[in-house]
PDB file of N, CA and C in Angstrom:
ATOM      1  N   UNK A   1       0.844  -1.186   0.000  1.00  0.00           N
ATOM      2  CA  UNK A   1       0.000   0.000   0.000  1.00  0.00           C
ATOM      3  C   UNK A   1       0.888   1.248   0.000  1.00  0.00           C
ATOM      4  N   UNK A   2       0.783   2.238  -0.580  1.00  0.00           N
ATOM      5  CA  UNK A   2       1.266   2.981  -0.753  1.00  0.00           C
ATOM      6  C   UNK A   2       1.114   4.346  -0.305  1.00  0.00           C
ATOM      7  N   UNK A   3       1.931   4.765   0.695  1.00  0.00           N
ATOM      8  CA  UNK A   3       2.052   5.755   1.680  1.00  0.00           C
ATOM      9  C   UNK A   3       1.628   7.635   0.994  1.00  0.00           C
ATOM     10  N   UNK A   4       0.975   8.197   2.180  1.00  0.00           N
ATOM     11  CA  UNK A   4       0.390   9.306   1.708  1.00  0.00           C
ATOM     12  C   UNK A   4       1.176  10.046   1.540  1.00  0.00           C
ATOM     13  N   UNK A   5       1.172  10.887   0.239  1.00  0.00           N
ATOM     14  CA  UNK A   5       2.500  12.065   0.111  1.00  0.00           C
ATOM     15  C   UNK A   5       2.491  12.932   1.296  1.00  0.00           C
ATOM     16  N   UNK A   6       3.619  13.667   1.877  1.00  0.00           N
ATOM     17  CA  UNK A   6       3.753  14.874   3.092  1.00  0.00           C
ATOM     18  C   UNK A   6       2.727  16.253   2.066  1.00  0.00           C
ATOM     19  N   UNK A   7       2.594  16.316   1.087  1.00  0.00           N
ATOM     20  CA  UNK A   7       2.163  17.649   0.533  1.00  0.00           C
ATOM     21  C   UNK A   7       0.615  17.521   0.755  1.00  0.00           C
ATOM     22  N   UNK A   8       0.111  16.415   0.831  1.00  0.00           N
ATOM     23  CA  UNK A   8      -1.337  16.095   0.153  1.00  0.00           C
ATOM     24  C   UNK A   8      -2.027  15.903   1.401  1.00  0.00           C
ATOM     25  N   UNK A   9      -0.948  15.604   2.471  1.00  0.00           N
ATOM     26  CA  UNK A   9      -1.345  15.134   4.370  1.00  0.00           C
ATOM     27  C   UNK A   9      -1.797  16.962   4.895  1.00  0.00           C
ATOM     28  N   UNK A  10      -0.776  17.782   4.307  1.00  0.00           N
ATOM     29  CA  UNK A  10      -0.899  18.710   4.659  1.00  0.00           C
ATOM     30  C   UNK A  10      -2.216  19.305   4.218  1.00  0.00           C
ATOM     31  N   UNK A  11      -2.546  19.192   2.845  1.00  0.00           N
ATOM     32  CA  UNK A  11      -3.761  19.856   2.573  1.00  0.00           C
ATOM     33  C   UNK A  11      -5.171  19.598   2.905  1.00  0.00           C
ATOM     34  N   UNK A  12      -4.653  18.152   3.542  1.00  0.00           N
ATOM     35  CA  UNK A  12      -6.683  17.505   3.882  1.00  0.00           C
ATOM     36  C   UNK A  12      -6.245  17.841   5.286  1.00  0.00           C
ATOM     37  N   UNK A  13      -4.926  18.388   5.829  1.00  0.00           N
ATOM     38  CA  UNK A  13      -5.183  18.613   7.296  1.00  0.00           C
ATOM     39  C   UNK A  13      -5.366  20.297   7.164  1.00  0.00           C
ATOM     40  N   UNK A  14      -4.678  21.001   6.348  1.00  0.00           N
ATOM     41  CA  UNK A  14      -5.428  22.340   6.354  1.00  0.00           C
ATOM     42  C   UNK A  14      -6.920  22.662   5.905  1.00  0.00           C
ATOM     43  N   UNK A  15      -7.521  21.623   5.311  1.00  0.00           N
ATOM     44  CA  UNK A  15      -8.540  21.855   4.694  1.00  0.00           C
ATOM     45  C   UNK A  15      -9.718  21.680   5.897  1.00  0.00           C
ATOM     46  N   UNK A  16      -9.088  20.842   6.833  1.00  0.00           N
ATOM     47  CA  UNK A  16     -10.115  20.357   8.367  1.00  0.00           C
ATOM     48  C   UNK A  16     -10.209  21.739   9.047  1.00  0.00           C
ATOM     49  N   UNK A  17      -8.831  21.593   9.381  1.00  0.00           N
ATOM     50  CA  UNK A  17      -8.927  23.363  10.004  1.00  0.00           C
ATOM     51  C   UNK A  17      -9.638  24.550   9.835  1.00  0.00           C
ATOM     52  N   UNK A  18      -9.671  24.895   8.570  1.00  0.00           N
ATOM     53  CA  UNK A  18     -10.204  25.913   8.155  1.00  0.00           C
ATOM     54  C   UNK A  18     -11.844  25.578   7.772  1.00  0.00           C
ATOM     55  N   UNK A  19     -11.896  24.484   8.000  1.00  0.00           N
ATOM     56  CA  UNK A  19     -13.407  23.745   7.857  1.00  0.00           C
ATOM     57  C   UNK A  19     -14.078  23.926   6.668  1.00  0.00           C
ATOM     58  N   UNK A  20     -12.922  23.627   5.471  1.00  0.00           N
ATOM     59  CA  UNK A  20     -13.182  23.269   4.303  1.00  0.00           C
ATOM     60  C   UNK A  20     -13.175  22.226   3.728  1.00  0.00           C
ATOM     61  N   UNK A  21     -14.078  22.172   2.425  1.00  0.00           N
ATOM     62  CA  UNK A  21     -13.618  20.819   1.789  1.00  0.00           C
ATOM     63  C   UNK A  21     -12.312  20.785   0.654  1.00  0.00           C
ATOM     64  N   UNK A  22     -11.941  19.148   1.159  1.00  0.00           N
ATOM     65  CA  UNK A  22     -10.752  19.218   0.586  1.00  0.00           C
ATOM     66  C   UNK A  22     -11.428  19.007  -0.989  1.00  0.00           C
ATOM     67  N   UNK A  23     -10.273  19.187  -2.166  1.00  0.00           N
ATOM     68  CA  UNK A  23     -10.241  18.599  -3.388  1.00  0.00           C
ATOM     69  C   UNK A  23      -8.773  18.868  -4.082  1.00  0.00           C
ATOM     70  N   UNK A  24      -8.352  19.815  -3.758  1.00  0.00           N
ATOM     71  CA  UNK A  24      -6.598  19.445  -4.603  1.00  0.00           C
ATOM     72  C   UNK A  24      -7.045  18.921  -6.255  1.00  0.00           C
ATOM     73  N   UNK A  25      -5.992  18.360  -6.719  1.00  0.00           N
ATOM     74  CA  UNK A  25      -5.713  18.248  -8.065  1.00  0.00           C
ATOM     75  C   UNK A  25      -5.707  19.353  -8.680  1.00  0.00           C
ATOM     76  N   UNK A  26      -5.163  19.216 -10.137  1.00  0.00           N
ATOM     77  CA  UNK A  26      -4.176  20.459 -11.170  1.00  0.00           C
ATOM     78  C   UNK A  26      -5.201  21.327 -11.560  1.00  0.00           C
ATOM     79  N   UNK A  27      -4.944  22.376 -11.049  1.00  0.00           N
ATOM     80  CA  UNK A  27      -5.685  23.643 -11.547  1.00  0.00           C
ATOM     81  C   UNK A  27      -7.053  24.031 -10.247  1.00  0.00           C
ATOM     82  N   UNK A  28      -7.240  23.379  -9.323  1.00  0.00           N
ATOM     83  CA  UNK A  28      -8.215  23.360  -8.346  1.00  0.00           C
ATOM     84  C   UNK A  28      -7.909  23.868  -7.343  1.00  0.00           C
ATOM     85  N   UNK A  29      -8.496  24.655  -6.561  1.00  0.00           N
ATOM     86  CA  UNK A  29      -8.002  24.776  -5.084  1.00  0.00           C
ATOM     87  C   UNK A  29      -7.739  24.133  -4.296  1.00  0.00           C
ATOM     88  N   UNK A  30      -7.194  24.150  -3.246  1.00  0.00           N
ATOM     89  CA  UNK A  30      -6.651  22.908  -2.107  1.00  0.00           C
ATOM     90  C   UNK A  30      -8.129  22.417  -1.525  1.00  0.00           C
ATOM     91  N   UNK A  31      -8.926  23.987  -1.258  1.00  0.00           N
ATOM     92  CA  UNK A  31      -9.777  23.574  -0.210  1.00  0.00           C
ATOM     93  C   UNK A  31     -10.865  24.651  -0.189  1.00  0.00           C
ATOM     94  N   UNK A  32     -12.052  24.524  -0.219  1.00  0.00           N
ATOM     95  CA  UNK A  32     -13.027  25.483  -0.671  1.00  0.00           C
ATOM     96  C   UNK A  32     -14.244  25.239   0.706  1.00  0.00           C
ATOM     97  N   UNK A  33     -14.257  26.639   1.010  1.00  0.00           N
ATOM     98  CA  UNK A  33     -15.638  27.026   2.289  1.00  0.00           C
ATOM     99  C   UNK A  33     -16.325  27.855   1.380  1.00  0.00           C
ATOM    100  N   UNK A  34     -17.835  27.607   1.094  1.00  0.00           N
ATOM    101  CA  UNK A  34     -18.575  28.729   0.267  1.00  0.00           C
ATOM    102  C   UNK A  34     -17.928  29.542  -0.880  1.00  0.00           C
ATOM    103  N   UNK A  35     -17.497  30.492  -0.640  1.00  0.00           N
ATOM    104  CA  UNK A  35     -17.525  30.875  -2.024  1.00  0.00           C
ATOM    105  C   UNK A  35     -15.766  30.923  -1.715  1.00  0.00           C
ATOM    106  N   UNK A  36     -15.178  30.905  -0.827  1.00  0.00           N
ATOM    107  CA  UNK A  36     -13.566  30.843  -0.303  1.00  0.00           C
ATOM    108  C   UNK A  36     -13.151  29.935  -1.028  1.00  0.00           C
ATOM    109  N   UNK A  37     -11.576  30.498  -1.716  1.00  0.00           N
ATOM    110  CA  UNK A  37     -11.200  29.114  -2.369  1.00  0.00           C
ATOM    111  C   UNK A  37      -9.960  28.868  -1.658  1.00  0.00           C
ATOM    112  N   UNK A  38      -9.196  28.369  -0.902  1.00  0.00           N
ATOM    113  CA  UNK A  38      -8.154  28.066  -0.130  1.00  0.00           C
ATOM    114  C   UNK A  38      -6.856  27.557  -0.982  1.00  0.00           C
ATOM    115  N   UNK A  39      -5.712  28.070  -0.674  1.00  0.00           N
ATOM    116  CA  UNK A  39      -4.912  26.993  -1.237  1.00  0.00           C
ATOM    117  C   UNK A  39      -3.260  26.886  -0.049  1.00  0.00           C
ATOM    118  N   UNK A  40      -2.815  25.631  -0.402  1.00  0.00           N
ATOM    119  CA  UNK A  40      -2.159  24.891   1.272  1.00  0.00           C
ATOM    120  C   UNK A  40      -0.776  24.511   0.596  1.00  0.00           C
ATOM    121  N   UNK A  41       0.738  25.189   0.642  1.00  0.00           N
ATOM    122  CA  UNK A  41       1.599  25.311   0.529  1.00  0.00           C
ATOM    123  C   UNK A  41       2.386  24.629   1.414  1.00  0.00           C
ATOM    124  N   UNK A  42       2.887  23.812   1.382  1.00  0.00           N
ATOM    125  CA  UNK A  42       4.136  22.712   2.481  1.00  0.00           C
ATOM    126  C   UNK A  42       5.290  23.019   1.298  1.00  0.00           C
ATOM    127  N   UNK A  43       5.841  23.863   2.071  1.00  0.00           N
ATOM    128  CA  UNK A  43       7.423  24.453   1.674  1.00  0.00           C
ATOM    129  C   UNK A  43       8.435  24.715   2.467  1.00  0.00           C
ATOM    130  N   UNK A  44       9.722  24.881   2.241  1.00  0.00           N
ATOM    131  CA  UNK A  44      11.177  25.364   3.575  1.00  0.00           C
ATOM    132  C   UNK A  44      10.952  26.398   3.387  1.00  0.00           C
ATOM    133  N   UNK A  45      10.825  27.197   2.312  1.00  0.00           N
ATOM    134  CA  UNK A  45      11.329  28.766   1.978  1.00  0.00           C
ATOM    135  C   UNK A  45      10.223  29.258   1.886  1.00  0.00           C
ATOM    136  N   UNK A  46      10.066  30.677   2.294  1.00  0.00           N
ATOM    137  CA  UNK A  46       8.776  31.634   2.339  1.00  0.00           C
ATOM    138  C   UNK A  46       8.622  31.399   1.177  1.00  0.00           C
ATOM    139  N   UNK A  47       7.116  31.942   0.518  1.00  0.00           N
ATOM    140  CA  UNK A  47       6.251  31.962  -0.831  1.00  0.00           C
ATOM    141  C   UNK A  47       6.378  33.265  -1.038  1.00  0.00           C
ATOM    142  N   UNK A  48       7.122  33.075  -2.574  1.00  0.00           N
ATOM    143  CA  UNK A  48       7.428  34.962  -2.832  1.00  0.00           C
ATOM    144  C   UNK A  48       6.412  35.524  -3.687  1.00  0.00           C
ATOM    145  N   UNK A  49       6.839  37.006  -3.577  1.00  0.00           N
ATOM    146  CA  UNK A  49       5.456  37.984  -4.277  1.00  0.00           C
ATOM    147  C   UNK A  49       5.082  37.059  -5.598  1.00  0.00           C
ATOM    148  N   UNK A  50       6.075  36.612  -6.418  1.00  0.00           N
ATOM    149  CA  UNK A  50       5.409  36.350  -7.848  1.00  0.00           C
ATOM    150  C   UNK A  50       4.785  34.953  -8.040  1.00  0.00           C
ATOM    151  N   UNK A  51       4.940  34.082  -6.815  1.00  0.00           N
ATOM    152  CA  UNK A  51       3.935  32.767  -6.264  1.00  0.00           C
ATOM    153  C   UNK A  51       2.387  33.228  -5.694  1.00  0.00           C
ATOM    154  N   UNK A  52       2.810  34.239  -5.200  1.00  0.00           N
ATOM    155  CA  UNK A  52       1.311  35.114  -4.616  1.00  0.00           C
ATOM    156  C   UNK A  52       0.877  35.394  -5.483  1.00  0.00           C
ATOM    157  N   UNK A  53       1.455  36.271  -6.629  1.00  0.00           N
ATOM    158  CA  UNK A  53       1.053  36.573  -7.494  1.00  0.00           C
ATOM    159  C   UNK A  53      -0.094  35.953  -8.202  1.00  0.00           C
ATOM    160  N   UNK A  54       0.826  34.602  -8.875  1.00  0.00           N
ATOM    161  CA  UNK A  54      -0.132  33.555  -9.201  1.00  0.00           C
ATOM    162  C   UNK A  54      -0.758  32.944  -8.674  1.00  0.00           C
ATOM    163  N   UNK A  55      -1.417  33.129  -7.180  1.00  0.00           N
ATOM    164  CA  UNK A  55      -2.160  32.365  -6.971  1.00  0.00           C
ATOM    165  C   UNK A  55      -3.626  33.169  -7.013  1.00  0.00           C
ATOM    166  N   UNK A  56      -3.364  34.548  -6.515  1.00  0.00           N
ATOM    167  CA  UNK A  56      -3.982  35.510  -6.642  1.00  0.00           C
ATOM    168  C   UNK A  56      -5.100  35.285  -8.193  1.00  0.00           C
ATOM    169  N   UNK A  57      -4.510  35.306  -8.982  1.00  0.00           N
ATOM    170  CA  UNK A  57      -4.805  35.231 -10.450  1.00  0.00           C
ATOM    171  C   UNK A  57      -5.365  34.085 -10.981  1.00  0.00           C
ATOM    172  N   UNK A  58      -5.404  33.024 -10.087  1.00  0.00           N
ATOM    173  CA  UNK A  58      -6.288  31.346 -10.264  1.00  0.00           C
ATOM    174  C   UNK A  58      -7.325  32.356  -9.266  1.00  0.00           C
ATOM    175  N   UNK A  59      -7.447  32.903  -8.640  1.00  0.00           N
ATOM    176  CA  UNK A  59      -8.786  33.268  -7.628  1.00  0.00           C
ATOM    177  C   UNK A  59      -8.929  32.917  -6.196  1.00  0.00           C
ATOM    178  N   UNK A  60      -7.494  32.550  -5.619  1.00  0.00           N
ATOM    179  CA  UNK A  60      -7.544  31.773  -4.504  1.00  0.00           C
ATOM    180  C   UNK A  60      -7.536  33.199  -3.935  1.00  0.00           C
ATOM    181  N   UNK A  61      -8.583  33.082  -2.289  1.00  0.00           N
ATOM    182  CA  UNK A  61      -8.941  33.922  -1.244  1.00  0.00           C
ATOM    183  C   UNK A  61      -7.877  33.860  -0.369  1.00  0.00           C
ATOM    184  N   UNK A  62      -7.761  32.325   0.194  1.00  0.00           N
ATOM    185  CA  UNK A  62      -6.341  32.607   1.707  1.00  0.00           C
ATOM    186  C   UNK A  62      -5.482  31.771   0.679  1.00  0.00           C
ATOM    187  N   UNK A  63      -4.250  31.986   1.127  1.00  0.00           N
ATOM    188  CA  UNK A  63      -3.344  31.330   0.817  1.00  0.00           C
ATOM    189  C   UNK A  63      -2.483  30.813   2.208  1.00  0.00           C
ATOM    190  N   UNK A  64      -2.505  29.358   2.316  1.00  0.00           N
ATOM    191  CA  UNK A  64      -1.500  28.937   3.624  1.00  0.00           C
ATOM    192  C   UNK A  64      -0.537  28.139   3.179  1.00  0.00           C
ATOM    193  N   UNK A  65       0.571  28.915   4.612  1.00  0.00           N
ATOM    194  CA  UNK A  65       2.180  28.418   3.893  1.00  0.00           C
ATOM    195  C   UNK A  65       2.783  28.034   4.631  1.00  0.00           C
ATOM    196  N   UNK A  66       3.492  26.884   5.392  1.00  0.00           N
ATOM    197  CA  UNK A  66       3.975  26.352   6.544  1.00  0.00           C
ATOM    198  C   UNK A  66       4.849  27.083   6.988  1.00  0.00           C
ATOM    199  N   UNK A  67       5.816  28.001   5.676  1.00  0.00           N
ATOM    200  CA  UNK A  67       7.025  28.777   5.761  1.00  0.00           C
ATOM    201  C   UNK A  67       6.942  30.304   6.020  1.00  0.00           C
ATOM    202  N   UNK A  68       5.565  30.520   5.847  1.00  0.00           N
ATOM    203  CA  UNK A  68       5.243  31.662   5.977  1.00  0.00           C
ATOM    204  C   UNK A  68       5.473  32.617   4.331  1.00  0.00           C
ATOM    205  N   UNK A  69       5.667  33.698   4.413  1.00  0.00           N
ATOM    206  CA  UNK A  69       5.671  35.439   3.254  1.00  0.00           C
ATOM    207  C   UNK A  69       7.008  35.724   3.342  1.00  0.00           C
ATOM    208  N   UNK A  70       7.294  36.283   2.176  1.00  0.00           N
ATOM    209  CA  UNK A  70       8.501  37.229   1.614  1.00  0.00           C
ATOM    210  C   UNK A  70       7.627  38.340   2.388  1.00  0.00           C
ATOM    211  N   UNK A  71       8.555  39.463   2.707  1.00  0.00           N
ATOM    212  CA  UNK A  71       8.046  40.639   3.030  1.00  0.00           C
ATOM    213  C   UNK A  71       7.489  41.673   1.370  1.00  0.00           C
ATOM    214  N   UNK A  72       8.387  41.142   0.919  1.00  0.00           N
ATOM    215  CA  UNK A  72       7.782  41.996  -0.398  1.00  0.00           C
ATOM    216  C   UNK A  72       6.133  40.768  -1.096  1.00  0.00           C
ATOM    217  N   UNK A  73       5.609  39.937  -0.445  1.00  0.00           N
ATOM    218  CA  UNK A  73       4.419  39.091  -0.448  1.00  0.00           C
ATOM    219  C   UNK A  73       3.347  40.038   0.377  1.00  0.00           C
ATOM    220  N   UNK A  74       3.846  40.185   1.280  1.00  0.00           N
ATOM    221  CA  UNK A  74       3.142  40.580   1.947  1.00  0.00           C
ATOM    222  C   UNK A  74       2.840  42.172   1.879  1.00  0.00           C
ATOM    223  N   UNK A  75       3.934  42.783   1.481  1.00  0.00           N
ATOM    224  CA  UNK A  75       3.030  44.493   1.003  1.00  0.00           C
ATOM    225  C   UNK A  75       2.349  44.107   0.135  1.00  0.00           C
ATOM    226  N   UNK A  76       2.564  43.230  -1.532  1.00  0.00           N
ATOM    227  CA  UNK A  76       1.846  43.414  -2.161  1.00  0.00           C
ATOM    228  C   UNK A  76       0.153  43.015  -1.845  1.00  0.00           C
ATOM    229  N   UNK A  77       0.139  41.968  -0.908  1.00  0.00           N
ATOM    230  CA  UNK A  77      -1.247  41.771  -0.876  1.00  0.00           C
ATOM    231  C   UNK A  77      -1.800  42.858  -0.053  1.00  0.00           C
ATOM    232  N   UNK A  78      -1.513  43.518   1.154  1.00  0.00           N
ATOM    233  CA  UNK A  78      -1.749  44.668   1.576  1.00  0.00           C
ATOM    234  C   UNK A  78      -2.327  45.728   0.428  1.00  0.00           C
ATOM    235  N   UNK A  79      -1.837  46.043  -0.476  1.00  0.00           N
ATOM    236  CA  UNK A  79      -1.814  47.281  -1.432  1.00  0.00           C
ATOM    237  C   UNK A  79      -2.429  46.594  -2.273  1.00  0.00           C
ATOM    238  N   UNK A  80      -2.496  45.500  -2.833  1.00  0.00           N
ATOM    239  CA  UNK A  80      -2.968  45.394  -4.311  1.00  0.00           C
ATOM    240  C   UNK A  80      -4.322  44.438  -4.085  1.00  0.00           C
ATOM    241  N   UNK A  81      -4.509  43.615  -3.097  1.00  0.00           N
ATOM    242  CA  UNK A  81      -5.273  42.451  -3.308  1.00  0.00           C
ATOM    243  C   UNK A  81      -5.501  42.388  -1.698  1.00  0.00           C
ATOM    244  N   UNK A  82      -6.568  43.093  -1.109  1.00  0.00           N
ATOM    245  CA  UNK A  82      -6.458  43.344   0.539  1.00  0.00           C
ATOM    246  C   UNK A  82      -8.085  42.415   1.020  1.00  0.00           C
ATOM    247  N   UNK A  83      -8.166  41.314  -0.500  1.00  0.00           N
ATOM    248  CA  UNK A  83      -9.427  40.567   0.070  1.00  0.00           C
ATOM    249  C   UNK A  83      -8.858  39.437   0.350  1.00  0.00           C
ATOM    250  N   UNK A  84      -7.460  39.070   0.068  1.00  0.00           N
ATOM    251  CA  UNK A  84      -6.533  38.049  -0.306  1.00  0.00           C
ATOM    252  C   UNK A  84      -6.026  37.680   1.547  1.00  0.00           C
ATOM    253  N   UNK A  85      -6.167  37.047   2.077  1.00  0.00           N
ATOM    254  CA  UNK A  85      -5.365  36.214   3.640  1.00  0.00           C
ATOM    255  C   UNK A  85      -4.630  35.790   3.053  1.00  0.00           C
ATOM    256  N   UNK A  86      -3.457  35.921   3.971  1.00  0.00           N
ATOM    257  CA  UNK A  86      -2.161  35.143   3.728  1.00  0.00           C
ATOM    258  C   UNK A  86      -2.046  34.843   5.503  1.00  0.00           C
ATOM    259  N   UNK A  87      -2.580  33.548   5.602  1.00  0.00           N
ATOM    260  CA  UNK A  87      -2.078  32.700   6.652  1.00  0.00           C
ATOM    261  C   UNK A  87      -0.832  31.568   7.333  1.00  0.00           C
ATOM    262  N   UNK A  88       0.414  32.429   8.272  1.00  0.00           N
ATOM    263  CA  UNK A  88       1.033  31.770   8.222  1.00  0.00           C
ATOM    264  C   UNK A  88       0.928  30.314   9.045  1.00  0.00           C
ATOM    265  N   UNK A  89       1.026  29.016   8.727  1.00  0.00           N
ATOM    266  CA  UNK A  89       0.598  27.979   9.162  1.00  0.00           C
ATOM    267  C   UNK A  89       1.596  27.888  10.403  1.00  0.00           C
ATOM    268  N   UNK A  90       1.331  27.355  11.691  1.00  0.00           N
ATOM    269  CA  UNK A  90       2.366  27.752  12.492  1.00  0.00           C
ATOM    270  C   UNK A  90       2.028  26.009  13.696  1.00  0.00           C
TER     271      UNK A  90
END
């Protein structure tokens, strides 16, 4: 039997949390509450502005990141996109 990836553990466990449903796969959000579309990042290195960027631009609402924001991530969603959460997973 074949063991659950660490990326995919993370997203049906962020998806509980935030008391969403999970669904993942290519091009989908991690995890969707009503009209919220979630998406669940298991990374070492902060998620920089031009990863925000794009996620921003698929339509995702929070974005969670085990590693947390670039500081230049985090002005831009401040200034440009201030409907956008950026939750650091902790």
């Amino acid at each position: 039997m074949a063991r659950q990836k660490k990326w995919r553990s993370f997203e049906k466990r962020t998806a509980r949390k935030h008391r969403g449903r999970h669904l993942g796969g290519p091009g989908e959000p991690d995890y969707v509450r009503g009209n919220t579309q979630g998406e669940a990042k298991q990374r070492q290195k902060p998620l920089t502005k031009a990863e925000v960027m794009a996620e921003c631009r698929k339509g995702r609402n929070e974005i969670v990141c085990n590693a947390g924001f670039t500081e230049s991530a985090i002005n831009y969603v401040r200034r440009y996109r201030p409907s956008v959460k950026l939750i650091p997973h902790r």
